[in-house]
PDB file of N, CA and C in Angstrom:
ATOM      1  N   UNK A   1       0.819  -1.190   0.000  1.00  0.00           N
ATOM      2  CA  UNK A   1       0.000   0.000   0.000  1.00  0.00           C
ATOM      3  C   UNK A   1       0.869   1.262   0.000  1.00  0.00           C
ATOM      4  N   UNK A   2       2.081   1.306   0.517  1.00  0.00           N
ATOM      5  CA  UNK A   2       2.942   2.508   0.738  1.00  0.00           C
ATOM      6  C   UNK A   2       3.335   2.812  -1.025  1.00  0.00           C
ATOM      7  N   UNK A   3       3.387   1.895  -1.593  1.00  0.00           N
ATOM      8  CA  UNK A   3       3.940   1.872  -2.822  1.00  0.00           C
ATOM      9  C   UNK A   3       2.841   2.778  -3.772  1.00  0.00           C
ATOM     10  N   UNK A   4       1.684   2.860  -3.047  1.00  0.00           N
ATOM     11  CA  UNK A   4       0.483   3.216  -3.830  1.00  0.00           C
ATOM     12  C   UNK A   4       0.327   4.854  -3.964  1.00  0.00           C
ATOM     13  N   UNK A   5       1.006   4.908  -2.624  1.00  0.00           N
ATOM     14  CA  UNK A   5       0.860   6.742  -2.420  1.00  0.00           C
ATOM     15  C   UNK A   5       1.972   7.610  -3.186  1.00  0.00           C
ATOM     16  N   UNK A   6       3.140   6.954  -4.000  1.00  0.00           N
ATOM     17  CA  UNK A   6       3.816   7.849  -5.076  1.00  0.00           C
ATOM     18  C   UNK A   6       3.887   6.556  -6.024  1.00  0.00           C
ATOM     19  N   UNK A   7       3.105   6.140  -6.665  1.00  0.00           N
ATOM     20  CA  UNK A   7       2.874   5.312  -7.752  1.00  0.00           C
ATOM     21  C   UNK A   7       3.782   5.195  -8.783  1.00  0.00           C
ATOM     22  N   UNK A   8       4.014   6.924  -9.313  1.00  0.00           N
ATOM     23  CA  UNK A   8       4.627   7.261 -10.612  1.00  0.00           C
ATOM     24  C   UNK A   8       5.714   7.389 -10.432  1.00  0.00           C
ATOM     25  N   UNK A   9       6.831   7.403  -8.750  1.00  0.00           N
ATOM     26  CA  UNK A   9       7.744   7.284  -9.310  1.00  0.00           C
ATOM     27  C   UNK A   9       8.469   5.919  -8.594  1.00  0.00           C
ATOM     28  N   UNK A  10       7.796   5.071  -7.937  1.00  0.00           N
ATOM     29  CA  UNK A  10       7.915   3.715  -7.689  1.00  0.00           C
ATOM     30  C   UNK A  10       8.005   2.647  -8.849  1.00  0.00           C
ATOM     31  N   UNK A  11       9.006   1.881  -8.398  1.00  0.00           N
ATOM     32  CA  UNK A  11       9.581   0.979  -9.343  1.00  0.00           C
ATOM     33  C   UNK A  11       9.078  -0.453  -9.430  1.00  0.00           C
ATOM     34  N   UNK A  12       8.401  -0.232  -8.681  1.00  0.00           N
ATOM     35  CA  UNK A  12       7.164  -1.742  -8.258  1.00  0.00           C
ATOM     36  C   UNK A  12       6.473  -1.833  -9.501  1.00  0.00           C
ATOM     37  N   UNK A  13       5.508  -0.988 -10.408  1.00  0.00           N
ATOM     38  CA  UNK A  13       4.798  -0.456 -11.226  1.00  0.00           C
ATOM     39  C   UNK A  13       5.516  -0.184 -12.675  1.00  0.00           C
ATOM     40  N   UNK A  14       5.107  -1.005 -13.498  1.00  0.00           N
ATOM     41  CA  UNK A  14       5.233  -0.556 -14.848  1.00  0.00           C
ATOM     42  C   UNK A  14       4.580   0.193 -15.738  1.00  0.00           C
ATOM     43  N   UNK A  15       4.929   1.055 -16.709  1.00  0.00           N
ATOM     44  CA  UNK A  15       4.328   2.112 -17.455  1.00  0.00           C
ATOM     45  C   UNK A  15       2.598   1.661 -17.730  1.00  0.00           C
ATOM     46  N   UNK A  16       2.122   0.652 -18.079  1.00  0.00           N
ATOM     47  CA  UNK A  16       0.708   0.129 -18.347  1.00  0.00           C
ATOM     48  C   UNK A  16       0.370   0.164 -16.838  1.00  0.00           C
ATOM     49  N   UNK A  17       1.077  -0.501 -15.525  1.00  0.00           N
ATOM     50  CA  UNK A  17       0.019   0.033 -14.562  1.00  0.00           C
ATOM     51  C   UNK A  17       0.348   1.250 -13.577  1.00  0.00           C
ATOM     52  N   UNK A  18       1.091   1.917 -14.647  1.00  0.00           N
ATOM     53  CA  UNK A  18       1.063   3.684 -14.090  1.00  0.00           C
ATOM     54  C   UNK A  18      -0.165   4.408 -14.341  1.00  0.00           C
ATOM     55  N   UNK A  19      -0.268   3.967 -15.468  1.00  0.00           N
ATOM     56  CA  UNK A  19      -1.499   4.779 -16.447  1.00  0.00           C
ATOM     57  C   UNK A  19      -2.456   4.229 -15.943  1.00  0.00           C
ATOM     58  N   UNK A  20      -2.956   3.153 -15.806  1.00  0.00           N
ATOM     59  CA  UNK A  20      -4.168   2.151 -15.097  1.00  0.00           C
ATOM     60  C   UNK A  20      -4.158   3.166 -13.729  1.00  0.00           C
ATOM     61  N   UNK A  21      -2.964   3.325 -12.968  1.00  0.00           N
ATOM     62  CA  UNK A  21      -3.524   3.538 -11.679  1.00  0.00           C
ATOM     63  C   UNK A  21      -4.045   5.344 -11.918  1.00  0.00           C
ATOM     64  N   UNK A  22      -3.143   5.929 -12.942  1.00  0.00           N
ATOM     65  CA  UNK A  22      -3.537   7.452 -13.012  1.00  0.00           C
ATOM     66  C   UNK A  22      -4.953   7.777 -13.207  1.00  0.00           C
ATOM     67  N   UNK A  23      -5.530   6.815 -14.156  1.00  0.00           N
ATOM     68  CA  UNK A  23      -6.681   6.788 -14.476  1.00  0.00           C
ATOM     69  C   UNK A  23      -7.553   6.695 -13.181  1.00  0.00           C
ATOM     70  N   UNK A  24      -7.073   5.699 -12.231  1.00  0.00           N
ATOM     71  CA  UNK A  24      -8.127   5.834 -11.040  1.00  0.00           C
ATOM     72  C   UNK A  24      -8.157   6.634  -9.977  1.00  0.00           C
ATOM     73  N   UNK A  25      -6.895   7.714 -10.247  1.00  0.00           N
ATOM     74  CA  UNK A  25      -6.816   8.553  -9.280  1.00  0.00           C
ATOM     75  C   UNK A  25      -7.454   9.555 -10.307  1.00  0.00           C
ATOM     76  N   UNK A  26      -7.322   9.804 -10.736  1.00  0.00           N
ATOM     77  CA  UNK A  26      -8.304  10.926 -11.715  1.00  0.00           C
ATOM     78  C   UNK A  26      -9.631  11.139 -11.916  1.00  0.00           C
ATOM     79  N   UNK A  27      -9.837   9.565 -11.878  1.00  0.00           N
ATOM     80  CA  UNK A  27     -11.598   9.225 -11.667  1.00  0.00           C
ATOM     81  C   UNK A  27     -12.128   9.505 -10.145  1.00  0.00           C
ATOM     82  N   UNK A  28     -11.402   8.834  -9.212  1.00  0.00           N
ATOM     83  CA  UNK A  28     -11.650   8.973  -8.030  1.00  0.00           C
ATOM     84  C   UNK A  28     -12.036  10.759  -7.451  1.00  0.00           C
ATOM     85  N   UNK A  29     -10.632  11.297  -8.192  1.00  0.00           N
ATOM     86  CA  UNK A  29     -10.946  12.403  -7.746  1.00  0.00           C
ATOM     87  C   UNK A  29     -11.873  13.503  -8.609  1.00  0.00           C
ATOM     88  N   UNK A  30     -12.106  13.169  -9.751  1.00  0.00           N
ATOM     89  CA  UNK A  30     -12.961  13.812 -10.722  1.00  0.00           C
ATOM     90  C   UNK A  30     -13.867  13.357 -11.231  1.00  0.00           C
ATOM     91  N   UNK A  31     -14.703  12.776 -11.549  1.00  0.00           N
ATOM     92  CA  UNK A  31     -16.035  11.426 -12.409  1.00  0.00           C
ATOM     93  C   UNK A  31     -16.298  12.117 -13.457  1.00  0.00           C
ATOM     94  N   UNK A  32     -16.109  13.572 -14.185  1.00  0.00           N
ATOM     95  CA  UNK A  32     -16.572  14.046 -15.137  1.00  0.00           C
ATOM     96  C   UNK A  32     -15.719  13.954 -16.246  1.00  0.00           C
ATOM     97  N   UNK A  33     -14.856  13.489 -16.284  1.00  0.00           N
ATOM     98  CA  UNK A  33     -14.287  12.802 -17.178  1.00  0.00           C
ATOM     99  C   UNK A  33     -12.238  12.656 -17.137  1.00  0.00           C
ATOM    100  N   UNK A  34     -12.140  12.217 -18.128  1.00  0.00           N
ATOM    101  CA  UNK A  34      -9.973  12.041 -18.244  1.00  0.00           C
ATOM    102  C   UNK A  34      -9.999  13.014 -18.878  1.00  0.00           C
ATOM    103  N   UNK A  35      -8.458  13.352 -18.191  1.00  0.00           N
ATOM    104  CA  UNK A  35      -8.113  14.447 -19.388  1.00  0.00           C
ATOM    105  C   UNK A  35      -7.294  13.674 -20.199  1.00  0.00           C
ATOM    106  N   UNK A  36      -7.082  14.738 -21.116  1.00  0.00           N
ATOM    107  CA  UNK A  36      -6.163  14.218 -22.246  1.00  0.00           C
ATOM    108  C   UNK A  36      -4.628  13.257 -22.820  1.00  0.00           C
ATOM    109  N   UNK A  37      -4.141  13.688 -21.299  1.00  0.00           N
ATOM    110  CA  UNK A  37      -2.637  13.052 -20.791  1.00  0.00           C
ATOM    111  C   UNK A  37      -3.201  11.623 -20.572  1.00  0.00           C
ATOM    112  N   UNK A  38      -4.650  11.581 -19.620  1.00  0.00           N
ATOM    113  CA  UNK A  38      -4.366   9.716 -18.913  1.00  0.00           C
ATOM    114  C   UNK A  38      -5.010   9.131 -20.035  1.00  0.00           C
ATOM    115  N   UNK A  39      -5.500   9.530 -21.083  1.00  0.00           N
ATOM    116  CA  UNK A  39      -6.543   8.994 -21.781  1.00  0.00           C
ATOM    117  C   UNK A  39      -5.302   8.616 -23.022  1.00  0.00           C
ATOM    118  N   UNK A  40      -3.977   9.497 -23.156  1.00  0.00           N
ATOM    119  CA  UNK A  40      -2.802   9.112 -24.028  1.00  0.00           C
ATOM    120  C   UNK A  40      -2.284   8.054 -23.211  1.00  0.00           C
ATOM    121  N   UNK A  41      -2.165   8.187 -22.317  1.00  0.00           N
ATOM    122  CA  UNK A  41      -1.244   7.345 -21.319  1.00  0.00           C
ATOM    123  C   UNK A  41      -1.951   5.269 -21.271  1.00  0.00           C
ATOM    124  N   UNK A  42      -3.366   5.694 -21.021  1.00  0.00           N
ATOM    125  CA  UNK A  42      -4.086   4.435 -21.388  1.00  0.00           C
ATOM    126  C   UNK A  42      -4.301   4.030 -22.804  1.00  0.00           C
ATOM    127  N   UNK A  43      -4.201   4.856 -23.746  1.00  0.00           N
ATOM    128  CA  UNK A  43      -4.301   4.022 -25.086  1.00  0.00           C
ATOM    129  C   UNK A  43      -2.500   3.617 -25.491  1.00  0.00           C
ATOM    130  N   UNK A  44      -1.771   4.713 -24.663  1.00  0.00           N
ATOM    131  CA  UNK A  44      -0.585   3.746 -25.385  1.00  0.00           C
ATOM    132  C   UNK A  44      -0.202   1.977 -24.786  1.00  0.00           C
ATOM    133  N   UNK A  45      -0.865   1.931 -23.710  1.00  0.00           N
ATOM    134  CA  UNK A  45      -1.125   0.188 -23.135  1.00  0.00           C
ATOM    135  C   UNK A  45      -1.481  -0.652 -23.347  1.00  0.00           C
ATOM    136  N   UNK A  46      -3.436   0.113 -23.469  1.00  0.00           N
ATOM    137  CA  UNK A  46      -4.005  -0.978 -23.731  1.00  0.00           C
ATOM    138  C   UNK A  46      -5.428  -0.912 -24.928  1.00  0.00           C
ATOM    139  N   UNK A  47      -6.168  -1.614 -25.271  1.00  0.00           N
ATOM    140  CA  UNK A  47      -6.896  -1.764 -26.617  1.00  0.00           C
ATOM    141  C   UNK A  47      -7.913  -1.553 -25.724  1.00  0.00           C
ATOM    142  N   UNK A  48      -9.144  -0.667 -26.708  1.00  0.00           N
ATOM    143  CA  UNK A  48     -10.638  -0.216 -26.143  1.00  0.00           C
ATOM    144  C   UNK A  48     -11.464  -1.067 -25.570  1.00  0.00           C
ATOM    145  N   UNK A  49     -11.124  -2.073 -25.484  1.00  0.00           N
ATOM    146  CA  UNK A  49     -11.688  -2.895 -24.538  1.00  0.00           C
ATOM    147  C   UNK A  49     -11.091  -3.480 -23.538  1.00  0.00           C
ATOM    148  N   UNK A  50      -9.861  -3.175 -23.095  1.00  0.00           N
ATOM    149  CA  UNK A  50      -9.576  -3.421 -21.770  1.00  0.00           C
ATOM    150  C   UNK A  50      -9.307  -2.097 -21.462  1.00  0.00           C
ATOM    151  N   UNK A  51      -9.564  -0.655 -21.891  1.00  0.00           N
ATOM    152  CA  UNK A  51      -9.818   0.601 -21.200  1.00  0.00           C
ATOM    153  C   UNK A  51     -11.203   0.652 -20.790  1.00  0.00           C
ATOM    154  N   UNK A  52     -12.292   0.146 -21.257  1.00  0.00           N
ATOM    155  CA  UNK A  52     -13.565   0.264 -20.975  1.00  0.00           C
ATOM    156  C   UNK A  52     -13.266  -0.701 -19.564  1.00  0.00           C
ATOM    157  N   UNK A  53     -13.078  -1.765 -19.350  1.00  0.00           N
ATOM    158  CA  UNK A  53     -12.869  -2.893 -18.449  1.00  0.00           C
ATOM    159  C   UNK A  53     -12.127  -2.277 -17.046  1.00  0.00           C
ATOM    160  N   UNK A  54     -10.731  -1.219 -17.390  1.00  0.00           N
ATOM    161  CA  UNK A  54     -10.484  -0.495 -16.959  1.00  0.00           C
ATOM    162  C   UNK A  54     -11.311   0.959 -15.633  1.00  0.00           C
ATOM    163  N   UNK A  55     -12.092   1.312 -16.674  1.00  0.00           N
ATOM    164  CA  UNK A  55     -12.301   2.393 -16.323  1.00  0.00           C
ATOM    165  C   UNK A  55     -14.041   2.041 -15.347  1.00  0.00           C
ATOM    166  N   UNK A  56     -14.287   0.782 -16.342  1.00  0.00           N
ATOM    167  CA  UNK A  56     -15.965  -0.292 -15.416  1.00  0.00           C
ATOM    168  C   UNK A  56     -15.442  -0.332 -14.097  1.00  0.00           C
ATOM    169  N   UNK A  57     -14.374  -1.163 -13.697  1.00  0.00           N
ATOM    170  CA  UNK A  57     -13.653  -1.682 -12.425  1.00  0.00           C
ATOM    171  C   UNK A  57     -13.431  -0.451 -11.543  1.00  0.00           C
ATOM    172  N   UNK A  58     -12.927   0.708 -12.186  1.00  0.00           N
ATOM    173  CA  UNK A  58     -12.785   1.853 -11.033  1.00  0.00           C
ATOM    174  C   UNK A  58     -13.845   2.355 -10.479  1.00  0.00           C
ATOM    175  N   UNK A  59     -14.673   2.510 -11.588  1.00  0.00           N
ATOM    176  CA  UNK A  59     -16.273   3.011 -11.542  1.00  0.00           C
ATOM    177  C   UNK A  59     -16.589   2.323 -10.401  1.00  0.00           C
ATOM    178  N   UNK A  60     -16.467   1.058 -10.222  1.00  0.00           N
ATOM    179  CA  UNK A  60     -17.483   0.375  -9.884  1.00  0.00           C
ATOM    180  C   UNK A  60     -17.075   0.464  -8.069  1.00  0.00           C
ATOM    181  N   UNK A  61     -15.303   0.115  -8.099  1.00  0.00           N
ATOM    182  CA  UNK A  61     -14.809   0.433  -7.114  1.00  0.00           C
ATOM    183  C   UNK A  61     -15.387   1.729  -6.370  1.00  0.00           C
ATOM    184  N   UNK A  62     -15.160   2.655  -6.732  1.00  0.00           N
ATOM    185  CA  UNK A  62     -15.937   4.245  -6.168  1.00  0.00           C
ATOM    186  C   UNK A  62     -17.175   4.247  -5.983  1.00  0.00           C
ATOM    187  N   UNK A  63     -18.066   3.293  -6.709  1.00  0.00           N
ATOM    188  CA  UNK A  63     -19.355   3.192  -6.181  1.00  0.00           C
ATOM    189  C   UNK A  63     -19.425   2.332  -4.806  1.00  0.00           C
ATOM    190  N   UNK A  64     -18.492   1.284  -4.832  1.00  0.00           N
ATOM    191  CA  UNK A  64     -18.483   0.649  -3.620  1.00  0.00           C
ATOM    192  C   UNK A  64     -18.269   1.442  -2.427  1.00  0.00           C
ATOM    193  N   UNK A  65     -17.094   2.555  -2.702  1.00  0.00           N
ATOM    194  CA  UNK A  65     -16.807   2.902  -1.239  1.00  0.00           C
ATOM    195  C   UNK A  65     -17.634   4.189  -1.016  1.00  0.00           C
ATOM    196  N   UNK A  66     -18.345   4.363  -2.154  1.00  0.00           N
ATOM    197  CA  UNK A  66     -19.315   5.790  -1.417  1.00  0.00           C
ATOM    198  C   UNK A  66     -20.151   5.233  -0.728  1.00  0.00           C
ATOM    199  N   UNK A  67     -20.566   4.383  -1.287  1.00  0.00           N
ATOM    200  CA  UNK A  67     -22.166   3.460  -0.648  1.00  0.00           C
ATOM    201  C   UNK A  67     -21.530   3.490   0.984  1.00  0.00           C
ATOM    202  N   UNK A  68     -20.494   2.707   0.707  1.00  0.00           N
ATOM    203  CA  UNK A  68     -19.498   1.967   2.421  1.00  0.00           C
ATOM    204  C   UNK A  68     -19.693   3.689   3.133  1.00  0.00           C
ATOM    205  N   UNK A  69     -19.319   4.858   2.608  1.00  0.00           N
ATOM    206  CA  UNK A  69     -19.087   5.904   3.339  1.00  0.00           C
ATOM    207  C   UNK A  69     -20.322   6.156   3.815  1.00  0.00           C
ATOM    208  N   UNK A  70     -21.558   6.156   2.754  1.00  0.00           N
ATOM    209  CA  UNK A  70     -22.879   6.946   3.145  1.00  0.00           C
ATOM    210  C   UNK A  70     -23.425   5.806   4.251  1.00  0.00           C
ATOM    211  N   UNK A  71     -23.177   4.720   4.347  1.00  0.00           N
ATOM    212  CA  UNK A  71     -23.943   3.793   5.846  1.00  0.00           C
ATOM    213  C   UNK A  71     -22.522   3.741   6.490  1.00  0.00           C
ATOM    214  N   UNK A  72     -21.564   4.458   6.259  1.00  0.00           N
ATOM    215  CA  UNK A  72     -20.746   4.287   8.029  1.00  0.00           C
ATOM    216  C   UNK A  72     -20.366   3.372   8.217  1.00  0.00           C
ATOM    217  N   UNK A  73     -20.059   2.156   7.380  1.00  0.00           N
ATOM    218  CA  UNK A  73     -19.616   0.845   7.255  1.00  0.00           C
ATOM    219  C   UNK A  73     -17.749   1.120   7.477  1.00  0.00           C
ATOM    220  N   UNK A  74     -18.310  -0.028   8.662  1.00  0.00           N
ATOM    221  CA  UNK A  74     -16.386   0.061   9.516  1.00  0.00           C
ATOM    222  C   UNK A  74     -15.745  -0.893   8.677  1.00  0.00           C
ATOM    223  N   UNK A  75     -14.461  -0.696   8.108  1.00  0.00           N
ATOM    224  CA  UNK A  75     -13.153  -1.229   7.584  1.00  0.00           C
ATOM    225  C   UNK A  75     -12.552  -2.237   8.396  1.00  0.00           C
ATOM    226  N   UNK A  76     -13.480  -3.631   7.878  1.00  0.00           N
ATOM    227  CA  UNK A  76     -13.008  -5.187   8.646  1.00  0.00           C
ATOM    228  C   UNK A  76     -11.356  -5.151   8.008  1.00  0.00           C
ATOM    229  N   UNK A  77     -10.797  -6.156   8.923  1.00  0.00           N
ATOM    230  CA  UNK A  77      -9.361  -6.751   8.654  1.00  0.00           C
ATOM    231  C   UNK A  77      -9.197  -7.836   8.824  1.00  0.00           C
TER     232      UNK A  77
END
């Protein structure tokens, strides 16, 4: 997880899941759309259907944890 909080310049992470993860910090923090950089950054990786697959999974992720936020749902371990 420590690896997660400077992504881009951690060596854990390769260029396809730099862009994968930029994309979900972008979404996370914006839903109205990519800009132009992550949307270059994800087509130089991967083909329109594993960006759609991509971008479903984050979606879907952020829907999970708003729901978790709006009922106050405690973080099992």
């Amino acid at each position: 997880m420590t690896a997660l909080r400077d992504y881009g310049a951690s060596p854990r992470f390769n260029a396809a899941e730099k862009a994968a993860l930029s994309a979900a910090e972008s979404m996370t923090r914006d839903a109205t759309g990519l800009a132009e950089p992550v949307w270059r950054d994800l087509r130089a990786h991967f083909d329109d259907g594993e960006i759609v697959e991509i971008v479903c999974t984050i979606g879907l992720f952020n829907y999970f944890n708003r729901v978790n936020n709006a009922l106050q749902i405690e973080i099992t371990r």
